[in-house]
N, C-alpha and C. Protein backbone atom coordinates (compact mmCIF):
# COMPACT_ATOMS: atom_id res chain seq x y z
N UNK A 1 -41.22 32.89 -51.60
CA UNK A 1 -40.76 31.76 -50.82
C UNK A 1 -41.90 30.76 -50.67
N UNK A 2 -41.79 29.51 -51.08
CA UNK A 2 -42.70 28.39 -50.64
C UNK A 2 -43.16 28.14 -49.22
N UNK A 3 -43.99 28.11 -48.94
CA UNK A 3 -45.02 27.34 -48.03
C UNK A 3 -45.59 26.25 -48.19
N UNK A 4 -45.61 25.61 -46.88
CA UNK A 4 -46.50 24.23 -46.70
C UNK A 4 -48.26 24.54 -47.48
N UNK A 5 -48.68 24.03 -48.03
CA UNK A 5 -49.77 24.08 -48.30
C UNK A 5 -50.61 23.47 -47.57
N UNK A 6 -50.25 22.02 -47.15
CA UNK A 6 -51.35 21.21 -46.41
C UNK A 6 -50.52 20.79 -44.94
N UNK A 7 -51.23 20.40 -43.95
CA UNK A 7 -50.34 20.54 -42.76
C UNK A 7 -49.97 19.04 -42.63
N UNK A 8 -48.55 18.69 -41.92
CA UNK A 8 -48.23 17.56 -41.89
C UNK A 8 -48.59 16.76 -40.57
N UNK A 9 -48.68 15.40 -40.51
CA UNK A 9 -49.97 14.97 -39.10
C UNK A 9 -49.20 14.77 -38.01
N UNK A 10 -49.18 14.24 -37.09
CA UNK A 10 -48.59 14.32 -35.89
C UNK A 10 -47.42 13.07 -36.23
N UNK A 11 -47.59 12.28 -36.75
CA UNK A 11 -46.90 10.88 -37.00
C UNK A 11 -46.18 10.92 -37.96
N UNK A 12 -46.06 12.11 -39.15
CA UNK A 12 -45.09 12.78 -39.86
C UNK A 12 -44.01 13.35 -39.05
N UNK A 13 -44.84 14.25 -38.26
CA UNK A 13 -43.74 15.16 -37.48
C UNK A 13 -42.66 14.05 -37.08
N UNK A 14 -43.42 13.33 -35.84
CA UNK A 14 -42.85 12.52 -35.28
C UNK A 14 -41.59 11.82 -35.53
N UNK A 15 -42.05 10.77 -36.90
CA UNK A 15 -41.04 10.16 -37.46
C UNK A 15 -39.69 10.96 -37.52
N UNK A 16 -39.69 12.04 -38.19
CA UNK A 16 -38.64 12.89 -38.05
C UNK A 16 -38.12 13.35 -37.15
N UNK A 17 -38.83 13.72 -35.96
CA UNK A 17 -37.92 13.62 -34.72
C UNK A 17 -37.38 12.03 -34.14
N UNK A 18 -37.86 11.32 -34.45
CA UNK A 18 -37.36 9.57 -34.42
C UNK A 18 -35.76 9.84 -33.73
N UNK A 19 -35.20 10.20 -34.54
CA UNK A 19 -33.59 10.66 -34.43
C UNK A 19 -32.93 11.32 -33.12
N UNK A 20 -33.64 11.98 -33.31
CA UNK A 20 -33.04 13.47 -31.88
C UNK A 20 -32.60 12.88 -30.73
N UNK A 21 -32.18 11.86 -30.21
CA UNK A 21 -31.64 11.06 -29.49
C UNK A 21 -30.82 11.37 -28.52
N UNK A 22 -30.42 11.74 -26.98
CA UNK A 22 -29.27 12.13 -26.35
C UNK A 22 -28.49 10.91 -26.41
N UNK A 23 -27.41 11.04 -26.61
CA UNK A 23 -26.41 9.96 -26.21
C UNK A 23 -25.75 10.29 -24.79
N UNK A 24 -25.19 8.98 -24.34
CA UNK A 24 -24.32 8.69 -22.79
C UNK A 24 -23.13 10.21 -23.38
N UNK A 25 -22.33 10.58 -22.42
CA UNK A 25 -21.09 10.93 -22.51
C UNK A 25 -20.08 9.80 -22.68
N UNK A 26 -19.20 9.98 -22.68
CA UNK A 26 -17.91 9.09 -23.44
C UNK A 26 -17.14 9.42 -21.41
N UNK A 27 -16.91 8.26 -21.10
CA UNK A 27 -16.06 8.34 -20.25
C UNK A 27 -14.76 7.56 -19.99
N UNK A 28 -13.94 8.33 -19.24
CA UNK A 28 -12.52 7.30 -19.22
C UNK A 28 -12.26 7.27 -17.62
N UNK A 29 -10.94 6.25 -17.41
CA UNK A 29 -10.51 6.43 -15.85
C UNK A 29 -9.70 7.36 -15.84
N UNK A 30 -9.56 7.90 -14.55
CA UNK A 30 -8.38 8.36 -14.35
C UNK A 30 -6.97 7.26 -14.25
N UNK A 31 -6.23 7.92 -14.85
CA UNK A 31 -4.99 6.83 -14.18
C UNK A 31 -4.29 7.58 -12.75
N UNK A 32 -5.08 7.85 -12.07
CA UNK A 32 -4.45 8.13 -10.91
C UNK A 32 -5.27 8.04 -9.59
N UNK A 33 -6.99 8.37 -9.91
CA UNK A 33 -7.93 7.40 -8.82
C UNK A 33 -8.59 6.79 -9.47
N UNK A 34 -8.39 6.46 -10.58
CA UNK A 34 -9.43 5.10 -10.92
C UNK A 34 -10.79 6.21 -10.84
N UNK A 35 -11.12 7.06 -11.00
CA UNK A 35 -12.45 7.54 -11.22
C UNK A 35 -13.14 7.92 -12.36
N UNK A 36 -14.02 7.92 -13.11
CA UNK A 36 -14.85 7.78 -14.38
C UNK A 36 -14.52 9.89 -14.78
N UNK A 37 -14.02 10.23 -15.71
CA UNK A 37 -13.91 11.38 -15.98
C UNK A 37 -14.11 11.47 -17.79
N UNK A 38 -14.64 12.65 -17.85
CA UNK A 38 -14.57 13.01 -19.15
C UNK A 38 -12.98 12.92 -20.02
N UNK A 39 -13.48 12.33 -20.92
CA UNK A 39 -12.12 12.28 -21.62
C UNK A 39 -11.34 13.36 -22.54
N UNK A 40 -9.69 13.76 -22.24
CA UNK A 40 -9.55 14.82 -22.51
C UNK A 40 -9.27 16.44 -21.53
N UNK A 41 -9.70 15.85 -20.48
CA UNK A 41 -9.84 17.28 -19.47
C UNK A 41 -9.60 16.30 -18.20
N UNK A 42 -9.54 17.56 -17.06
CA UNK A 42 -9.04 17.71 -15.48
C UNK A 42 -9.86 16.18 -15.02
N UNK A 43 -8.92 15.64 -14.06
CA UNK A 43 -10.18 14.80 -13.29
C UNK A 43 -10.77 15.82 -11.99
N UNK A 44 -11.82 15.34 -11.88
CA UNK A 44 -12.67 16.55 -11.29
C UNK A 44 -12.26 15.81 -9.66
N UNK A 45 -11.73 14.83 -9.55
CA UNK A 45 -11.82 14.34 -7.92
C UNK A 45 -10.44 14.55 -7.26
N UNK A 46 -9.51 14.22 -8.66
CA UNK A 46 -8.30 14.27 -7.69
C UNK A 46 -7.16 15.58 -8.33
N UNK A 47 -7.91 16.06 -9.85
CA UNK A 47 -7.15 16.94 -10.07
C UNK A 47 -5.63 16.96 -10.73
N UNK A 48 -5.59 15.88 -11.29
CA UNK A 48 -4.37 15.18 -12.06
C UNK A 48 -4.44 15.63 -13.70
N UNK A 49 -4.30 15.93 -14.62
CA UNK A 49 -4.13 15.51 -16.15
C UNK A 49 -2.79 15.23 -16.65
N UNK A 50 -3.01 13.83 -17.56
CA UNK A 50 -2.12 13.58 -18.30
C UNK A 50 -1.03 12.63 -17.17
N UNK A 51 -1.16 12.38 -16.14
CA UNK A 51 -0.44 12.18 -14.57
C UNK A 51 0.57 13.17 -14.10
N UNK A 52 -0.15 14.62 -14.66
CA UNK A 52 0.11 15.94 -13.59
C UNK A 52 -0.72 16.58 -12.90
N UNK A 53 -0.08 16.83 -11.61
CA UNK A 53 -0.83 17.61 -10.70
C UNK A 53 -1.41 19.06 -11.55
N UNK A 54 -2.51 19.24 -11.78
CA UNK A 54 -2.89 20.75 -12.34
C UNK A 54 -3.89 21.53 -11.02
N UNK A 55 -4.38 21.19 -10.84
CA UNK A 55 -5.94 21.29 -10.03
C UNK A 55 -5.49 21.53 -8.32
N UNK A 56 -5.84 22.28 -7.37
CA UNK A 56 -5.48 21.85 -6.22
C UNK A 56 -6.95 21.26 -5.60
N UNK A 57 -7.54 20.36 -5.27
CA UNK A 57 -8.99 19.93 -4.65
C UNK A 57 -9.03 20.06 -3.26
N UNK A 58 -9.56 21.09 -2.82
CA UNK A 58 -9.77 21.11 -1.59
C UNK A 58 -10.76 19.86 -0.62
N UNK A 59 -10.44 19.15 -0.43
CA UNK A 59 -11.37 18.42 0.33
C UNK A 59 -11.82 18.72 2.01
């Protein structure tokens, strides 16, 4: 199996991590409080998907 022969410098490395980037999450409203939720799944405040009750939220 090959090996590095000579070592690569810090600003090699680097460049290549350049990329590794977190991105935002993707968010949507609810259509039922207007609150910012992941898109796809439960709203976490009022417990609605799809505009059904699933969730009971105890407040």
């Amino acid at each position: 199996m090959a090996n590095p022969t000579s070592r690569h410098s810090k600003s090699r490395r680097n460049k290549r991590r350049a990329n590794w980037k977190v991105d935002a999450p993707s968010l949507s409203t609810c259509t039922n409080c207007q609150e910012p939720k992941m898109p796809h799944r439960v709203c976490p405040s009022c417990g609605t998907y799809k505009g059904r009750k699933v969730l009971e939220i105890a407040e």
